[in-house]
C-alpha atoms as a PDB file:
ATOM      1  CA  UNK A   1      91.333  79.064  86.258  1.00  0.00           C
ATOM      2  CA  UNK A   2      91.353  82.678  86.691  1.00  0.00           C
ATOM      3  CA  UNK A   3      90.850  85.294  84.174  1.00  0.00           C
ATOM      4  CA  UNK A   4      92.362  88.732  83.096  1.00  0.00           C
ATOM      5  CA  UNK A   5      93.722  91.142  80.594  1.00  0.00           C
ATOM      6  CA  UNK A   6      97.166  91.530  79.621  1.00  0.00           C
ATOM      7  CA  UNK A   7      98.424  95.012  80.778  1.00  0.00           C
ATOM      8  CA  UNK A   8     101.710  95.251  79.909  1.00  0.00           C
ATOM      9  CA  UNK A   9     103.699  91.989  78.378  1.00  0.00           C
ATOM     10  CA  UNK A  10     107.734  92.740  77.086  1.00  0.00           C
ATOM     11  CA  UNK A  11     108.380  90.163  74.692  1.00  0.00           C
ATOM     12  CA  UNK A  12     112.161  90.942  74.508  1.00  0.00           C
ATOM     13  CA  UNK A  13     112.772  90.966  78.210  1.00  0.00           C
ATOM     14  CA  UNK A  14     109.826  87.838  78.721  1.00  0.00           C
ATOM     15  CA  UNK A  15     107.463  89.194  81.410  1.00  0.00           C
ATOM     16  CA  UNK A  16     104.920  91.608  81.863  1.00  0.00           C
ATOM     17  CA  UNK A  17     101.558  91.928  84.154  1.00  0.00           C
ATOM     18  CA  UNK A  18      98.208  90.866  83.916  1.00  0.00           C
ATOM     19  CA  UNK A  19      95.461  92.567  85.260  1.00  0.00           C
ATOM     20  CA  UNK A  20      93.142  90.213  87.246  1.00  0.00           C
ATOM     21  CA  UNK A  21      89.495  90.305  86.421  1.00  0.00           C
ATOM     22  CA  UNK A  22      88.072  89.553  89.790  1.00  0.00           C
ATOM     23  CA  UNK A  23      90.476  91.147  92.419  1.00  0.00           C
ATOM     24  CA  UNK A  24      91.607  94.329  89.939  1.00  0.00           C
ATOM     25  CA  UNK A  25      95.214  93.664  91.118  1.00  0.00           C
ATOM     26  CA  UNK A  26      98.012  93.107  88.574  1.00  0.00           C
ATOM     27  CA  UNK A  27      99.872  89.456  88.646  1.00  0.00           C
ATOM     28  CA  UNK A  28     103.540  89.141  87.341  1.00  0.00           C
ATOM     29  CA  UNK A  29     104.265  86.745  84.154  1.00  0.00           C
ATOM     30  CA  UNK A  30     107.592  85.515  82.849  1.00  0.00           C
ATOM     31  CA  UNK A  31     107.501  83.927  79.329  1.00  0.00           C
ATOM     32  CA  UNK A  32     108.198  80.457  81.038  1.00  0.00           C
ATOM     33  CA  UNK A  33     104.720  80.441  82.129  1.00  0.00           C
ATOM     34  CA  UNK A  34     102.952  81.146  78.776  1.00  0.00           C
ATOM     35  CA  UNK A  35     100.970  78.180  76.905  1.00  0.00           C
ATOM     36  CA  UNK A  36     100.275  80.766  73.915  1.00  0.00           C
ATOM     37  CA  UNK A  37     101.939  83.836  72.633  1.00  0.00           C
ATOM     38  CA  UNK A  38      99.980  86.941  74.949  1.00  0.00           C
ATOM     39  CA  UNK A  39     100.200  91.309  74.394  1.00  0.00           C
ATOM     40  CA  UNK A  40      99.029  93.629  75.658  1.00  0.00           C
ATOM     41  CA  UNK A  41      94.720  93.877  75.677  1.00  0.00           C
ATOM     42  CA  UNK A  42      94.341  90.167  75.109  1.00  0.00           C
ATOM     43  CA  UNK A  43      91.998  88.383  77.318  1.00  0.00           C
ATOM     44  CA  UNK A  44      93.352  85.532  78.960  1.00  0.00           C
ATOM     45  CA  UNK A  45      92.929  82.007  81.560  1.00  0.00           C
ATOM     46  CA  UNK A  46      95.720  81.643  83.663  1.00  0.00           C
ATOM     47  CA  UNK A  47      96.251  79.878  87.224  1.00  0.00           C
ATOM     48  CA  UNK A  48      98.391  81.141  90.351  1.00  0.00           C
ATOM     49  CA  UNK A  49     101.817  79.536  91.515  1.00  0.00           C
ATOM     50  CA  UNK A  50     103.583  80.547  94.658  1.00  0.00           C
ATOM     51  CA  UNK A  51     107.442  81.452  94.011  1.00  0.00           C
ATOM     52  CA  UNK A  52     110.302  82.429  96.121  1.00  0.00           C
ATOM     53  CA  UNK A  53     109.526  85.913  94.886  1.00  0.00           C
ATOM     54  CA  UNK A  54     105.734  86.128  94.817  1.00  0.00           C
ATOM     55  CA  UNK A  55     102.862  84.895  92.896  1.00  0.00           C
ATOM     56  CA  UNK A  56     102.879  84.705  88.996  1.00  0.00           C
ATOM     57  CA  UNK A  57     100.917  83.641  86.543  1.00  0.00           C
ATOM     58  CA  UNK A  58     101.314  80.384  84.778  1.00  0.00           C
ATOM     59  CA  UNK A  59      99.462  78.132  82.274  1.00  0.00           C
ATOM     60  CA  UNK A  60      98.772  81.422  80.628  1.00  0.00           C
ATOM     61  CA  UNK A  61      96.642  81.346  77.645  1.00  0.00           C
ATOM     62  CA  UNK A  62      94.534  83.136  75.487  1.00  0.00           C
ATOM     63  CA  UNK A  63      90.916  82.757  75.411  1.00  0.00           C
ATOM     64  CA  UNK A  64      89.050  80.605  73.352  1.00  0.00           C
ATOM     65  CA  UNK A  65      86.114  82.835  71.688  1.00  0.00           C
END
């Protein structure tokens, strides 16, 4: 699993980007993807799927502290 921080998540339109901890580069998210409700600063596990437009984020999730 990789790990980030929410950067920007619109819960009307159901995406946003999440920064990735290790590479610093932002990842796409669509609400389809989400295992628990994200916004923006929240620290969260998520894994990499291959689309027709790209990678996004899916199994998204917050951290368990």
């Amino acid at each position: 699993m990789k790990e980030g921080t929410v950067k920007f998540f619109n819960e009307a339109k159901g995406f946003g980007f999440i920064n990735d901890s290790a590479s610093g580069k932002d990842v796409f998210v669509h609400s389809s993807g989400l295992k628990t409700r994200i916004k923006e600063n929240d620290k969260v596990s998520y894994r990499l799927e291959e689309t027709s437009k790209g990678l996004n984020a899916v199994d998204v999730k917050m951290f368990d502290n």
